[in-house]
Protein backbone atom coordinates (compact mmCIF):
# COMPACT_ATOMS: atom_id res chain seq x y z
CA UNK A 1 11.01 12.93 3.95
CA UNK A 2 8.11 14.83 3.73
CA UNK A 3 5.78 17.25 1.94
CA UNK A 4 8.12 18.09 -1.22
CA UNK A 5 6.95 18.66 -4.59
CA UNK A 6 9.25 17.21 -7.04
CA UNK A 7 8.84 17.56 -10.79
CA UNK A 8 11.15 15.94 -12.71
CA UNK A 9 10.01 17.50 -15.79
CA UNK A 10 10.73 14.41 -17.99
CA UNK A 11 10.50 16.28 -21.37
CA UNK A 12 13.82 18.69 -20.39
CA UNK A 13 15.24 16.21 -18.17
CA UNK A 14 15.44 13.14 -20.53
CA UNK A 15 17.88 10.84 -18.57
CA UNK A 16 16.33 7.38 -17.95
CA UNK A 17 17.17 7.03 -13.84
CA UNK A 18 15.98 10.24 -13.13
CA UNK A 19 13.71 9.33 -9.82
CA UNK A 20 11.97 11.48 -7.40
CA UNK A 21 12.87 10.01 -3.92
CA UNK A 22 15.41 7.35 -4.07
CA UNK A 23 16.39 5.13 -0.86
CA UNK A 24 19.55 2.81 -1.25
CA UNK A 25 20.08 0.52 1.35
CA UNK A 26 18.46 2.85 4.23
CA UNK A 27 16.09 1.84 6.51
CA UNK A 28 13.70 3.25 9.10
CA UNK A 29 12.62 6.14 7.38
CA UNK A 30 9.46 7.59 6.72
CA UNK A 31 8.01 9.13 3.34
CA UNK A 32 4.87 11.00 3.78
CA UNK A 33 2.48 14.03 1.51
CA UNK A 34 5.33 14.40 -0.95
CA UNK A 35 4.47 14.54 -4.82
CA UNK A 36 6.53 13.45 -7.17
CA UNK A 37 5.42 13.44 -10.82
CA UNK A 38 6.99 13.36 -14.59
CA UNK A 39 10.00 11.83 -13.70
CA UNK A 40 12.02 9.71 -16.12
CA UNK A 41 11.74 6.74 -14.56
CA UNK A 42 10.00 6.16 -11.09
CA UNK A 43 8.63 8.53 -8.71
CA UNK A 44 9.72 6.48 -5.47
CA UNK A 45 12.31 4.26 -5.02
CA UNK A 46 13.28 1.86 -2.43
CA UNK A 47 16.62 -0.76 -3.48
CA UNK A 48 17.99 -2.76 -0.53
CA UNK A 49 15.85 -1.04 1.98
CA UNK A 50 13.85 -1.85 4.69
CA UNK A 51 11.32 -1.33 7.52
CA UNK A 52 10.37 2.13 6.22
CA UNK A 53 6.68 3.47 5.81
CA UNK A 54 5.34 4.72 2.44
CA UNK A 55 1.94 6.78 2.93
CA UNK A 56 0.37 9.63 1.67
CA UNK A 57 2.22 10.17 -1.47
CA UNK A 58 1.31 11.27 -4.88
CA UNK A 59 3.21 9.83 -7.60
CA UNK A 60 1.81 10.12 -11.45
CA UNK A 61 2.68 10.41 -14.93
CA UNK A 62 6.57 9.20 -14.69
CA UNK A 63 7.96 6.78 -17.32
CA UNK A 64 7.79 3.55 -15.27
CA UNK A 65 6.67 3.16 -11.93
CA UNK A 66 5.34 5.05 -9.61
CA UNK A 67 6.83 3.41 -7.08
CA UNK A 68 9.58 0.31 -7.03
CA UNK A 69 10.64 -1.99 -4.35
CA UNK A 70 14.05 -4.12 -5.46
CA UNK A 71 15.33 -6.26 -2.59
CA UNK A 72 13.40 -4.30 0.19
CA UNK A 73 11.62 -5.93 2.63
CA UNK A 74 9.59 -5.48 5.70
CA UNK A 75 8.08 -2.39 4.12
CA UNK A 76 4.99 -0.21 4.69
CA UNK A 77 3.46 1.54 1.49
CA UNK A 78 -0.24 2.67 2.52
CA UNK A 79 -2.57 5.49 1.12
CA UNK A 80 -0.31 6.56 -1.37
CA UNK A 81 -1.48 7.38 -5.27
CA UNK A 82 -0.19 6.29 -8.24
CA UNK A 83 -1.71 7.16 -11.67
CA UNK A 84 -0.74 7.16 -14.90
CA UNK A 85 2.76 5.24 -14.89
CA UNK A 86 3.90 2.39 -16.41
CA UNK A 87 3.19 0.34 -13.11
CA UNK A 88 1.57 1.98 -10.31
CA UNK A 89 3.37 0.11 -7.44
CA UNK A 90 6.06 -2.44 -8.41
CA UNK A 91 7.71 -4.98 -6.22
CA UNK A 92 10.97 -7.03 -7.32
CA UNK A 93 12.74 -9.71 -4.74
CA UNK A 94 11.16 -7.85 -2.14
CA UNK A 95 9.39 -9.67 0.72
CA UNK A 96 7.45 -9.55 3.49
CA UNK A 97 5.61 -6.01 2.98
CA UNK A 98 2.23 -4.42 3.25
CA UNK A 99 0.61 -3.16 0.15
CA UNK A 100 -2.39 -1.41 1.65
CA UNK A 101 -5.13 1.42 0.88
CA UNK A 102 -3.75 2.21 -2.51
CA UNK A 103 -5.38 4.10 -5.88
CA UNK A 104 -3.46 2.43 -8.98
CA UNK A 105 -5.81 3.64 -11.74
CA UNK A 106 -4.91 4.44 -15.51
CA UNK A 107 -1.33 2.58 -15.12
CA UNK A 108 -0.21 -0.35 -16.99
CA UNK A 109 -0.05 -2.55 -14.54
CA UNK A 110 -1.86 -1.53 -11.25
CA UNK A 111 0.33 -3.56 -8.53
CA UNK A 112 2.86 -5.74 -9.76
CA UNK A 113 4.85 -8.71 -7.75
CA UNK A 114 7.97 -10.21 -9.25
CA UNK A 115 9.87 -12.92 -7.32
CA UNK A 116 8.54 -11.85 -4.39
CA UNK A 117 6.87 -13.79 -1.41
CA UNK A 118 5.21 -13.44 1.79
CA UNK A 119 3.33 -9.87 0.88
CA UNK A 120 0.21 -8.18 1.93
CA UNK A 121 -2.15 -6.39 -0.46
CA UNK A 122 -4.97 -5.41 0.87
CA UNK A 123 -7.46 -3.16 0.14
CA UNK A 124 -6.01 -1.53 -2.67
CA UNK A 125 -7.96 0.16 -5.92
CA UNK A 126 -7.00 -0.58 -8.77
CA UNK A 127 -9.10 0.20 -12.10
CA UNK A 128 -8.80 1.43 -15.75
CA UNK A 129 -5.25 -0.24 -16.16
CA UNK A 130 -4.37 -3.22 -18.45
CA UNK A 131 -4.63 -5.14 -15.42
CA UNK A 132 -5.26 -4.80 -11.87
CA UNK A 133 -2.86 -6.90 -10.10
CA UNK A 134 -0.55 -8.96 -11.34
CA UNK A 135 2.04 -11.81 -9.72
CA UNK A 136 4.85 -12.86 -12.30
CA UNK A 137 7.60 -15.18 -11.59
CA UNK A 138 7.72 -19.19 -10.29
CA UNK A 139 9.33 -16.96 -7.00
CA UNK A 140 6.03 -15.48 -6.32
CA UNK A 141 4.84 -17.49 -2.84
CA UNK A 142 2.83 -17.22 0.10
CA UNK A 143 1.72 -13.69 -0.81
CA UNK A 144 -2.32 -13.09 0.23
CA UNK A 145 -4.28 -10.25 -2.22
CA UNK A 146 -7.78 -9.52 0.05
CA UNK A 147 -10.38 -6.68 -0.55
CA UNK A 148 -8.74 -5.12 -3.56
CA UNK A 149 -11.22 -3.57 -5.96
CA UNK A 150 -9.72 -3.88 -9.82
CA UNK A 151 -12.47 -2.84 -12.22
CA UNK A 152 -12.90 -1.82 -15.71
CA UNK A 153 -9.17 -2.97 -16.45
CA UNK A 154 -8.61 -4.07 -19.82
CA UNK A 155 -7.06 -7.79 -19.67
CA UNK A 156 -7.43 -8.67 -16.64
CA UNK A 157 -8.59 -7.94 -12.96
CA UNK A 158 -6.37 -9.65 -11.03
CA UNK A 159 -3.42 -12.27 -12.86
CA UNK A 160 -1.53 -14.78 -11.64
CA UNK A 161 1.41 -16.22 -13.75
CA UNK A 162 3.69 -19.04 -13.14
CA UNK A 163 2.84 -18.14 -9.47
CA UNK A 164 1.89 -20.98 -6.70
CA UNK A 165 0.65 -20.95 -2.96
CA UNK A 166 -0.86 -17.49 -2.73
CA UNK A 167 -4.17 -16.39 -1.63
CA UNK A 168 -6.59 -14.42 -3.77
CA UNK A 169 -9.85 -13.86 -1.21
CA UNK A 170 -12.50 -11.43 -0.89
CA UNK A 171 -11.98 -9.30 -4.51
CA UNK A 172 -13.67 -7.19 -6.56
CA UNK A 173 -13.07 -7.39 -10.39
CA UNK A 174 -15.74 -6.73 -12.53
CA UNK A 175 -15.92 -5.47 -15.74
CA UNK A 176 -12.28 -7.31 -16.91
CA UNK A 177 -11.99 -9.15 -20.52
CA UNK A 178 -11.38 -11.86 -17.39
CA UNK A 179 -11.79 -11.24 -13.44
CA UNK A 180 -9.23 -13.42 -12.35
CA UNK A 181 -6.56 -15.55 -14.54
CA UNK A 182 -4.46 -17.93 -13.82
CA UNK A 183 -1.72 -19.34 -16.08
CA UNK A 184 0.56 -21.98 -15.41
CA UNK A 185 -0.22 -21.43 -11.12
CA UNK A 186 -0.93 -23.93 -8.77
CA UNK A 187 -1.59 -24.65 -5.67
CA UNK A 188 -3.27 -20.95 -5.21
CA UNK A 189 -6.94 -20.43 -3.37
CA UNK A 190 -8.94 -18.24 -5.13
CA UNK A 191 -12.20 -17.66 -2.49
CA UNK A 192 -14.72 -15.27 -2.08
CA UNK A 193 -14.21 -12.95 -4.89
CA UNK A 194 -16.86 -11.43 -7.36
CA UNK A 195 -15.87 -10.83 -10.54
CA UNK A 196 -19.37 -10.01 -12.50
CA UNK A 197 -19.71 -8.70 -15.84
CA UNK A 198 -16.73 -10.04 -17.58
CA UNK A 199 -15.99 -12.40 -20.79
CA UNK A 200 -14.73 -14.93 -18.53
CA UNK A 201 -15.03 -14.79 -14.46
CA UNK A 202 -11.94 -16.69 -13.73
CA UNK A 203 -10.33 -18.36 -16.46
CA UNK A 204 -7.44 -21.31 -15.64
CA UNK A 205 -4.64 -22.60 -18.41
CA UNK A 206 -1.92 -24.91 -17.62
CA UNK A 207 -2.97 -24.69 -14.07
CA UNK A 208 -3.52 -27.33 -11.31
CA UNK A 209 -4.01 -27.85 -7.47
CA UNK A 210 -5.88 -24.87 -7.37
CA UNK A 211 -9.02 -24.34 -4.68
CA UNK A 212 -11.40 -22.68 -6.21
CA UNK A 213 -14.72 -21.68 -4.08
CA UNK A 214 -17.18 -19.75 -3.20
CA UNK A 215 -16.35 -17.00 -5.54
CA UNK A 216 -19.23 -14.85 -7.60
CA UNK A 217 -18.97 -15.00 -11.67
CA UNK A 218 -22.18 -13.33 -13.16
CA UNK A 219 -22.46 -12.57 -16.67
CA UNK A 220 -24.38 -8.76 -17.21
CA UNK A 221 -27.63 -11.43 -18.36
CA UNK A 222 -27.84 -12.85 -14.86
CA UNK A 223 -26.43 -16.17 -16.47
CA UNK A 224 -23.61 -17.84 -14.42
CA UNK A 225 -20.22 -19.32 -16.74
CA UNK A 226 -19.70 -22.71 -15.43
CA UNK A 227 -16.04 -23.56 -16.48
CA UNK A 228 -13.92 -25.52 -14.95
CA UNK A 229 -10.22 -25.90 -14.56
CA UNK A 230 -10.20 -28.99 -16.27
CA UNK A 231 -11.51 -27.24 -19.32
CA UNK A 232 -8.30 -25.50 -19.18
CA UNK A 233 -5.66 -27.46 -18.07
């Protein structure tokens, strides 16, 4: 599927499923340098489909997400855009795919995870939303977020909720109310990451079992927050 221009032109069209590519149950397919825009609810969308590449797309301004992954796994979405939705790029029960080399600015939520496990995202942008990336759910495991750059969001950078055994390395989230939170999460390893210029650098409640090292917290006075999980537990 590739190179179409699809507007769903949300203000005349005014059903709620109105999508701009939508893939049930198929597999093996490819999506490339299509935009879809002002649709009434997501610009792509994958349910119960697999092993299929993402790239190049341009999907803004459409009522929810810009793109959605339910029950899909095995998935490749890579240099696509997504601006101005309610999430830029939202995954639900969907495992096992690479999130990579995407621009999630002026969404709600950036890049979203629900009950989902074993993903890759990498390398993404993500600024100017509410937050950056966020995992949600106790079913979010095993998933690795490395070299993502989430600045200037509002809450937070990058959040992890009620999420355990995941890897948060080698970020970029400055300029948050907080760089990195994590509430109710444990077992996670948060390493490497700078999140400078925020009210808190990375900020733990109800949250144990976490490594935490390594990682750059600098307040815009060139004074270093020292708290520590315990603070917050």
């Amino acid at each position: 599927i590739q190179g179409l221009q699809i507007d769903g032109n949300k203000a005349t069209y005014t059903a709620s499923y109105n999508n701009g590519i939508y893939l049930s149950s198929s597999s093996n397919n490819t999506v490339t340098g299509n935009i879809c825009n002002n649709n009434g609810y997501y610009g792509i969308y994958l349910s119960s489909s697999s092993n299929n590449t993402v790239t190049d797309n341009i999907c803004s301004n459409n009522n929810n997400h810009g793109i959605r992954l339910d029950s899909s796994n095995n998935n490749t979405i890579t240099g696509n855009t997504y601006n101005n939705n309610s999430d830029g790029i939202y995954l639900d029960s969907s495992n096992n795919n690479t999130v990579t080399d995407n621009t999630c600015n002026d969404n709600s939520n950036g890049i979203r995870l629900y009950s989902s496990s074993s993903n890759a995202v990498t390398g993404n942008t993500c600024n100017n939303n509410s937050v950056g990336i966020y995992l949600y759910s106790f079913h979010n495991n095993n998933n690795t977020v490395t070299g993502n750059t989430c600045n200037n969001n509002n809450s937070y950078g990058i959040s992890l909720s009620s999420s355990s055994n995941n890897t948060v390395t080698g970020n970029t989230c400055n300029n948050s109310n907080r760089g990195i939170y994590l509430s109710s999460s444990s077992n996670n390893t948060i390493t490497g990451n700078t999140c400078n210029d925020s009210n808190n650098g990375i900020y733990l409640t109800s949250s144990n079992n976490n490594t935490i090292t390594g990682n750059t917290c600098i307040r815009g006075t060139g004074q270093t927050s020292d708290y520590t999980s315990s603070q917050y537990t």
